[in-house]
C-alpha atoms as a PDB file:
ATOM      1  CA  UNK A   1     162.990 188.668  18.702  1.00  0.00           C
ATOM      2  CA  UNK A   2     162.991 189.326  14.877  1.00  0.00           C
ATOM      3  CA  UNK A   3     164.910 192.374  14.186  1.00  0.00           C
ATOM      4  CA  UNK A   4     163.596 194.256  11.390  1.00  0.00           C
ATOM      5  CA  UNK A   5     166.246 196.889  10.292  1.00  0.00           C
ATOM      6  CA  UNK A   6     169.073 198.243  11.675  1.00  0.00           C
ATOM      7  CA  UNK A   7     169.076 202.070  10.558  1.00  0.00           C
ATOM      8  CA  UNK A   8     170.559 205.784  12.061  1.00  0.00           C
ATOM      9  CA  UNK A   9     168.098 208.231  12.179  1.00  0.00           C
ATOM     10  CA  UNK A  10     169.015 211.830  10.417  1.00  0.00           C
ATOM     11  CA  UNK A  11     171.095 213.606  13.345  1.00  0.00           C
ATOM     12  CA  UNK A  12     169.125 216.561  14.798  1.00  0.00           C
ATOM     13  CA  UNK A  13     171.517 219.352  15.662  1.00  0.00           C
ATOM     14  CA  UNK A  14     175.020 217.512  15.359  1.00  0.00           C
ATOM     15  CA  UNK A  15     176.849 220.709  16.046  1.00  0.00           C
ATOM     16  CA  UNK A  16     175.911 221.060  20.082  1.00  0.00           C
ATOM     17  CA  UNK A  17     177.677 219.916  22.782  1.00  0.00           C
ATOM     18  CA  UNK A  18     176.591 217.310  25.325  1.00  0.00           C
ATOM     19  CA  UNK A  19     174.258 218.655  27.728  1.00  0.00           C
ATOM     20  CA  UNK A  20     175.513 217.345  31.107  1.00  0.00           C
ATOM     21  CA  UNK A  21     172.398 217.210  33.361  1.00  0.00           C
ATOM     22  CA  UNK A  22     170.980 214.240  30.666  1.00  0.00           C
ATOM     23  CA  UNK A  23     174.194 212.448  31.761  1.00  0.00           C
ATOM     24  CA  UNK A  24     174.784 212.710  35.458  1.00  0.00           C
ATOM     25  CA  UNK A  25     172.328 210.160  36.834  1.00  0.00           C
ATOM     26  CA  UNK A  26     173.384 206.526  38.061  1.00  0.00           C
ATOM     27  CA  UNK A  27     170.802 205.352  35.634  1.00  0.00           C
ATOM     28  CA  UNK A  28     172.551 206.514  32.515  1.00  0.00           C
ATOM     29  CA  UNK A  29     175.569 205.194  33.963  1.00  0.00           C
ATOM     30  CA  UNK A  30     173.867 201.453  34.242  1.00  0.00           C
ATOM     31  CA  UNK A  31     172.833 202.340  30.242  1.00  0.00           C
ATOM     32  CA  UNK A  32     176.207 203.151  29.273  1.00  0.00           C
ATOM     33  CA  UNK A  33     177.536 200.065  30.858  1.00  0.00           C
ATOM     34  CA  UNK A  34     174.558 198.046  29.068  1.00  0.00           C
ATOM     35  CA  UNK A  35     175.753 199.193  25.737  1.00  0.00           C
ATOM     36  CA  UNK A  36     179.647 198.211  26.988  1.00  0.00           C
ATOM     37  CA  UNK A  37     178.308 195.105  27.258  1.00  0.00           C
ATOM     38  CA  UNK A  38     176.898 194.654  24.163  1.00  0.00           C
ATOM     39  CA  UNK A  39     172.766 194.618  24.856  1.00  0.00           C
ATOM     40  CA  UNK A  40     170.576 196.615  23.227  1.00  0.00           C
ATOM     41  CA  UNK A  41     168.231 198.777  25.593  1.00  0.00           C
ATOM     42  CA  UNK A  42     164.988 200.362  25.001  1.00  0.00           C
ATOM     43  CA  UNK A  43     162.905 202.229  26.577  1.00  0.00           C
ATOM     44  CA  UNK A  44     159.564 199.829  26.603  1.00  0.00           C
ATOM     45  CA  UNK A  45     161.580 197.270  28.435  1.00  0.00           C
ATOM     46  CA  UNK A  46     163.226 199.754  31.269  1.00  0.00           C
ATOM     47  CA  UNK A  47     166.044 197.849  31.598  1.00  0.00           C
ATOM     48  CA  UNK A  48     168.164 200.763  33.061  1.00  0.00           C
ATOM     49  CA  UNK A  49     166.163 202.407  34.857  1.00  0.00           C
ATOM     50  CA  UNK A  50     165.820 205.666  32.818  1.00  0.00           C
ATOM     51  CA  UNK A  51     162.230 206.179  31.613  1.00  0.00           C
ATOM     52  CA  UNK A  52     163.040 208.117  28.771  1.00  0.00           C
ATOM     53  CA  UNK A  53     166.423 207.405  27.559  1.00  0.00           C
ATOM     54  CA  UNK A  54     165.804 208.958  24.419  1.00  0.00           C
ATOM     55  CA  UNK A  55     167.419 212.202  25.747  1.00  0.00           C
ATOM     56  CA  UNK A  56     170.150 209.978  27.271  1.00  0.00           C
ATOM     57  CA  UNK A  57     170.807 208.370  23.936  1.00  0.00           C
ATOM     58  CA  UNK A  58     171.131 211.367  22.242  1.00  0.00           C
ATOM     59  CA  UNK A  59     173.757 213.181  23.981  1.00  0.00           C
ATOM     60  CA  UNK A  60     175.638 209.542  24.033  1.00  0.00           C
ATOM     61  CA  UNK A  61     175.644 210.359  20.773  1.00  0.00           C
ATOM     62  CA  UNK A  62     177.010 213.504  20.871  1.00  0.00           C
ATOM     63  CA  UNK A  63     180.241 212.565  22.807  1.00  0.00           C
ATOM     64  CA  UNK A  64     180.823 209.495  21.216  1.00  0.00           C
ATOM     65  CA  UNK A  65     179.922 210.125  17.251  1.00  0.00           C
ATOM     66  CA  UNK A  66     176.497 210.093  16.040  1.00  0.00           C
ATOM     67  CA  UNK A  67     176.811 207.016  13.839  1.00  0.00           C
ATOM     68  CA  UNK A  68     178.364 204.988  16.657  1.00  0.00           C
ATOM     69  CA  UNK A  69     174.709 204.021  18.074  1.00  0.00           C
ATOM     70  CA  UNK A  70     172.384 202.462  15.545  1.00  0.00           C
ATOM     71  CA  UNK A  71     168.537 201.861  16.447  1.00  0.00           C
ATOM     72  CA  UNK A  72     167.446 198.623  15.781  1.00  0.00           C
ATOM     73  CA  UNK A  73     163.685 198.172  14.638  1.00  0.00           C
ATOM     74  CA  UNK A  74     162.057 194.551  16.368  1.00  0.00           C
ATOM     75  CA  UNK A  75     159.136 192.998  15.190  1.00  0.00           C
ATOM     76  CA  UNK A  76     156.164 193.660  17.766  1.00  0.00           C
ATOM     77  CA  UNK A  77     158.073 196.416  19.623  1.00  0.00           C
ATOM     78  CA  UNK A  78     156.689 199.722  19.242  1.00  0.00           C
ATOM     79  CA  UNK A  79     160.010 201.979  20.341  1.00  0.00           C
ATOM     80  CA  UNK A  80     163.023 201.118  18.886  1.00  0.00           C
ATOM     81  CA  UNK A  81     166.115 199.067  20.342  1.00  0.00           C
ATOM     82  CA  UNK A  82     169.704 201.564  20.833  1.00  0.00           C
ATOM     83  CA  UNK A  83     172.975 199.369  20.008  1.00  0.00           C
ATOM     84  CA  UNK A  84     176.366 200.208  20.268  1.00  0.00           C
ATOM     85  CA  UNK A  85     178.189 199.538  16.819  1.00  0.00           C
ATOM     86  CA  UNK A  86     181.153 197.245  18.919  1.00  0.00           C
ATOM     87  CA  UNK A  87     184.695 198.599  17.639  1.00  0.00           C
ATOM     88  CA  UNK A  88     187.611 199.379  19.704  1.00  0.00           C
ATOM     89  CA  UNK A  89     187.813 203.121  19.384  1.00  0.00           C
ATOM     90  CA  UNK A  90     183.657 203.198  20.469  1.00  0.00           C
ATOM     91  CA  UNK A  91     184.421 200.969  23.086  1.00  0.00           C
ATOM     92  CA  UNK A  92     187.448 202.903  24.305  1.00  0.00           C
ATOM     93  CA  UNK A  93     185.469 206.594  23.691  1.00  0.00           C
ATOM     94  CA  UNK A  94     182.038 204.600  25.634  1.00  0.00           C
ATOM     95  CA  UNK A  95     184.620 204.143  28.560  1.00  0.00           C
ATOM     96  CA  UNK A  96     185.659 207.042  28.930  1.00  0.00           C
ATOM     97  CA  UNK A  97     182.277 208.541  28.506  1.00  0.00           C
ATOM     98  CA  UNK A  98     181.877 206.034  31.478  1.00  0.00           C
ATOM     99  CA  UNK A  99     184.440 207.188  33.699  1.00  0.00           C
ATOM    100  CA  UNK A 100     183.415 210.688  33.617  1.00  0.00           C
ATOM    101  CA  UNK A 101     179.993 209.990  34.850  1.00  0.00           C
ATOM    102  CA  UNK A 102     180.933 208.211  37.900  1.00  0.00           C
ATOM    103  CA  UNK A 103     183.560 211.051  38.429  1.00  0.00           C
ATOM    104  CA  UNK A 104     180.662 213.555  38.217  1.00  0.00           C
ATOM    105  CA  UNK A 105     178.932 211.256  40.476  1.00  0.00           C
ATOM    106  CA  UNK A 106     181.124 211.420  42.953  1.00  0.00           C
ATOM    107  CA  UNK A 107     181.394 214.941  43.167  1.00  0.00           C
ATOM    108  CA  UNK A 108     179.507 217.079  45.822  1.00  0.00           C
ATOM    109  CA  UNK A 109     176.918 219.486  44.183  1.00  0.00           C
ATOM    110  CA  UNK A 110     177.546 222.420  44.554  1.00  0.00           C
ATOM    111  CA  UNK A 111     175.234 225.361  46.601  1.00  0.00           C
ATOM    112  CA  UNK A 112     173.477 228.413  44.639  1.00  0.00           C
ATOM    113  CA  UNK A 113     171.447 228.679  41.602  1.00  0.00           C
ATOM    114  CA  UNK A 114     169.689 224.916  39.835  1.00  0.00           C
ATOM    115  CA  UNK A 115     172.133 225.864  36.649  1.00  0.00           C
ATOM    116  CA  UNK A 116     175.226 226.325  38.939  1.00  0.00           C
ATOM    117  CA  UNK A 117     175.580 222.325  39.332  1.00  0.00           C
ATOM    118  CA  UNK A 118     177.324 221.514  36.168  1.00  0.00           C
END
């Protein structure tokens, strides 16, 4: 796998907050805990489970810094690679990211309206 470039993409509305129904699946969990663990994921490949974890990756981004996750362009690949730039304060803020999902996950959802659940 010959890696191209490494690059970050111009942020698209860096102001928002995280949207939480991008984040509360078991799949993005298994992606966050990929990127703990230093692979890089993509979306051709599937290896989380997420079909389109271009959403996911975004509001990753959004909790943990935008320039924290750089995509990584591979020879022969049409979609890009996601990787985690790997310093101590990402890792700690990807962590926590983490345990917040599986607390959400644990949760019961709640009865009433589809918006009502988060």
């Amino acid at each position: 796998m010959k890696v191209i470039k490494r690059y970050l993409p111009k942020p698209k509305f860096p102001d928002t907050p995280p949207d939480w129904k991008y984040l509360r699946t078991r799949e993005v969990l298994c992606l966050v805990e990929k990127l703990l663990d230093g692979e890089m994921v993509n979306q051709v490949n599937n290896n989380c489970g997420v079909s389109k974890i271009t959403n996911a990756i975004s509001h990753i981004r959004k909790y943990i810094g935008y320039e924290n996750i750089m995509n990584v362009r591979v020879e022969g690949v049409k979609c890009d690679y996601y990787e985690l730039v790997r310093t101590p304060k990402n890792i700690a803020k990807l962590t926590e990211l983490r345990e917040i999902i599986s607390a959400r996950l644990r949760e019961p959802l709640k009865r009433g309206k589809r918006w009502d659940y988060f």
